[in-house]
C-alpha atoms as a PDB file:
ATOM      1  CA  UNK A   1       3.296 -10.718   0.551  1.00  0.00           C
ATOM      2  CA  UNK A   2       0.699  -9.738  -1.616  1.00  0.00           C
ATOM      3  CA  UNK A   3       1.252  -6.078  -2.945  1.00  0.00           C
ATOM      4  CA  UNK A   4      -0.883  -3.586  -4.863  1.00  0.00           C
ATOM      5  CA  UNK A   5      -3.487  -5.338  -7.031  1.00  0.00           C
ATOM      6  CA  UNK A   6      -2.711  -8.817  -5.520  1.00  0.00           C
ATOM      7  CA  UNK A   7       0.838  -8.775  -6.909  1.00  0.00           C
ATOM      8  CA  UNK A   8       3.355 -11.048  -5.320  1.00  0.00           C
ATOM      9  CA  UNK A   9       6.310 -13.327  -5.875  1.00  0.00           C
ATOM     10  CA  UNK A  10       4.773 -16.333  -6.786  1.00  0.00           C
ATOM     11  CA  UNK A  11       8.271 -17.850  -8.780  1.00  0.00           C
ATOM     12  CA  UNK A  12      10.446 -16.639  -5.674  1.00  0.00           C
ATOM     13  CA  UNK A  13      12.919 -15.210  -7.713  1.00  0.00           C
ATOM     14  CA  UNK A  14      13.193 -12.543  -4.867  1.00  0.00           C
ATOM     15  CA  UNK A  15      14.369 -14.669  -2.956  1.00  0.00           C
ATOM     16  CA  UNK A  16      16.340 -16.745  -5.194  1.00  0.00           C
ATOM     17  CA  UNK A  17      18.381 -13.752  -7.546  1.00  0.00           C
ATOM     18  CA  UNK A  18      17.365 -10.633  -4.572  1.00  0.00           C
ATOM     19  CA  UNK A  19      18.399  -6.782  -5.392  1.00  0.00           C
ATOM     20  CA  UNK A  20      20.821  -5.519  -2.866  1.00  0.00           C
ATOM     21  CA  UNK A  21      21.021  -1.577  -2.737  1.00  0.00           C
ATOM     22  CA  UNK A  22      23.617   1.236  -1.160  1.00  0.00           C
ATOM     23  CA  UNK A  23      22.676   4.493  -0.391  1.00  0.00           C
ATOM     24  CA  UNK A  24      25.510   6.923  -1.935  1.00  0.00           C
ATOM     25  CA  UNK A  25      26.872  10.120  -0.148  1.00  0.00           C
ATOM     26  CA  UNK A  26      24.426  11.963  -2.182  1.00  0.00           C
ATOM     27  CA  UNK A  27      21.000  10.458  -0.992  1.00  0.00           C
ATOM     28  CA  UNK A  28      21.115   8.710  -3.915  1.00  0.00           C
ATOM     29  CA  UNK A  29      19.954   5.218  -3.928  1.00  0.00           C
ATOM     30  CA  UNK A  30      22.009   2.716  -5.890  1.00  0.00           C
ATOM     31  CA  UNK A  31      19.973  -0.768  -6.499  1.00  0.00           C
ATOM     32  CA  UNK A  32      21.858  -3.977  -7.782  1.00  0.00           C
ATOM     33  CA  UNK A  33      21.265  -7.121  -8.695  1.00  0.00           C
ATOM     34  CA  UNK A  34      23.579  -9.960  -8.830  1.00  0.00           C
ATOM     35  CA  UNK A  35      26.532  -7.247  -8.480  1.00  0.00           C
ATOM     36  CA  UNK A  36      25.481  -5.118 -11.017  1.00  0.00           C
ATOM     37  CA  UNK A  37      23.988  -2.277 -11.201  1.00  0.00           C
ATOM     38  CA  UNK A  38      20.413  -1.723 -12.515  1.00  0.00           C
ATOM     39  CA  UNK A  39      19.653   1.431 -11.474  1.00  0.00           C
ATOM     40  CA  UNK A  40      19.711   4.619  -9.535  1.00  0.00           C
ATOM     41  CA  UNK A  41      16.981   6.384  -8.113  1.00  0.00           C
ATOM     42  CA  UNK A  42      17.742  10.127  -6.931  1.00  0.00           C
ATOM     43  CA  UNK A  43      16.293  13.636  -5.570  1.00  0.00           C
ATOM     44  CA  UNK A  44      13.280  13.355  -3.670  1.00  0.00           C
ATOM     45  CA  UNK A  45      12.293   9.627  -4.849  1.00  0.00           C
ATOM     46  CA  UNK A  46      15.792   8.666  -3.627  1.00  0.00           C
ATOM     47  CA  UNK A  47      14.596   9.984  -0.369  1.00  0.00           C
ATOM     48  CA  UNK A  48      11.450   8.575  -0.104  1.00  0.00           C
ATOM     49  CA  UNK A  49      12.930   5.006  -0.747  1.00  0.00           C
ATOM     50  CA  UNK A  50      15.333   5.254   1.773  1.00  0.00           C
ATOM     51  CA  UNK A  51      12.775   6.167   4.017  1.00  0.00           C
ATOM     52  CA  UNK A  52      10.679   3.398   2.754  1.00  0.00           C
ATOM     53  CA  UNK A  53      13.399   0.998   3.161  1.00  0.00           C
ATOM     54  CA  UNK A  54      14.256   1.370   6.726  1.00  0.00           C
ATOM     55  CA  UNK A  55      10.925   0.518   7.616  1.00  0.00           C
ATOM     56  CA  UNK A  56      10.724  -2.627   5.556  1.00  0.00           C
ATOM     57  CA  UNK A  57      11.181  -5.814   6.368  1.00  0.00           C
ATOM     58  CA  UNK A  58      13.387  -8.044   3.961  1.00  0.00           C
ATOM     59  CA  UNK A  59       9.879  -9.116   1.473  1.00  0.00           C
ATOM     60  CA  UNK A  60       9.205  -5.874   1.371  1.00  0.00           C
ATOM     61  CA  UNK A  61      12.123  -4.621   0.439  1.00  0.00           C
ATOM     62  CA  UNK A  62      12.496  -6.751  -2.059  1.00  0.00           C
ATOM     63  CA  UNK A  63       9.135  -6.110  -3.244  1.00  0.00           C
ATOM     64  CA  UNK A  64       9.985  -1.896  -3.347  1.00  0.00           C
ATOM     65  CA  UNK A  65      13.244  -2.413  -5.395  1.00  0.00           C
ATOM     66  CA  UNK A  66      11.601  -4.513  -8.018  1.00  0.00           C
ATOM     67  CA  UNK A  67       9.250  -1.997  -8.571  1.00  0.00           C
ATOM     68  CA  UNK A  68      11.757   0.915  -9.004  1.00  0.00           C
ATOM     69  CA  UNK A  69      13.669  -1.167 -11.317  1.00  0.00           C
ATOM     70  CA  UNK A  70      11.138  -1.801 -13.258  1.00  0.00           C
ATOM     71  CA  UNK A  71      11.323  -5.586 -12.794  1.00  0.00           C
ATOM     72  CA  UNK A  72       8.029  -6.080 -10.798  1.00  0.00           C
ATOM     73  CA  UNK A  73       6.088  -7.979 -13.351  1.00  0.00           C
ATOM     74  CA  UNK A  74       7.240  -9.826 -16.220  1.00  0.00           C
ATOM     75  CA  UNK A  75       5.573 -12.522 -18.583  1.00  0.00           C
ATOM     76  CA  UNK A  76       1.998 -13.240 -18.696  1.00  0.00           C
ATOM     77  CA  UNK A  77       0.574 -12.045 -15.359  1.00  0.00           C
ATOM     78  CA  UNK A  78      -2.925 -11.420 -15.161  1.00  0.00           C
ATOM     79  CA  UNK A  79      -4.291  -8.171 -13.448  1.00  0.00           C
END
């Protein structure tokens, strides 16, 4: 899936090493990776993720909780 600006997952380390996330009792939305937790994402973002989420298809979701975390693009990508 290409994303904003052409973006994808060219390595497939989405698919190889994928986030998993909960959604806590709170709204709050608790993304992992690996068992660990990176990070959590609350208030109204942690809504709007969760809403985002159950739309999205399993790329996609990948693709939304790299982003949040941060981990969307690392080394020498060129934009």
């Amino acid at each position: 899936m290409a994303g904003r600006n052409g973006a994808s997952d060219q390595r497939g380390r989405l698919v190889s090493d994928p986030f998993d996330y909960r959604i806590a009792k709170d709204g709050a939305v608790i993304v992992s990776r690996g068992g660990r937790p990176v990070t959590t994402v609350g208030g109204r973002d942690a809504g709007k993720l969760a809403a985002a989420l159950q739309r999205a298809d399993e790329l996609t979701t990948q693709h939304l909780l790299a982003r949040i975390t941060g981990n969307y693009k690392r080394g020498n990508e060129r934009g």
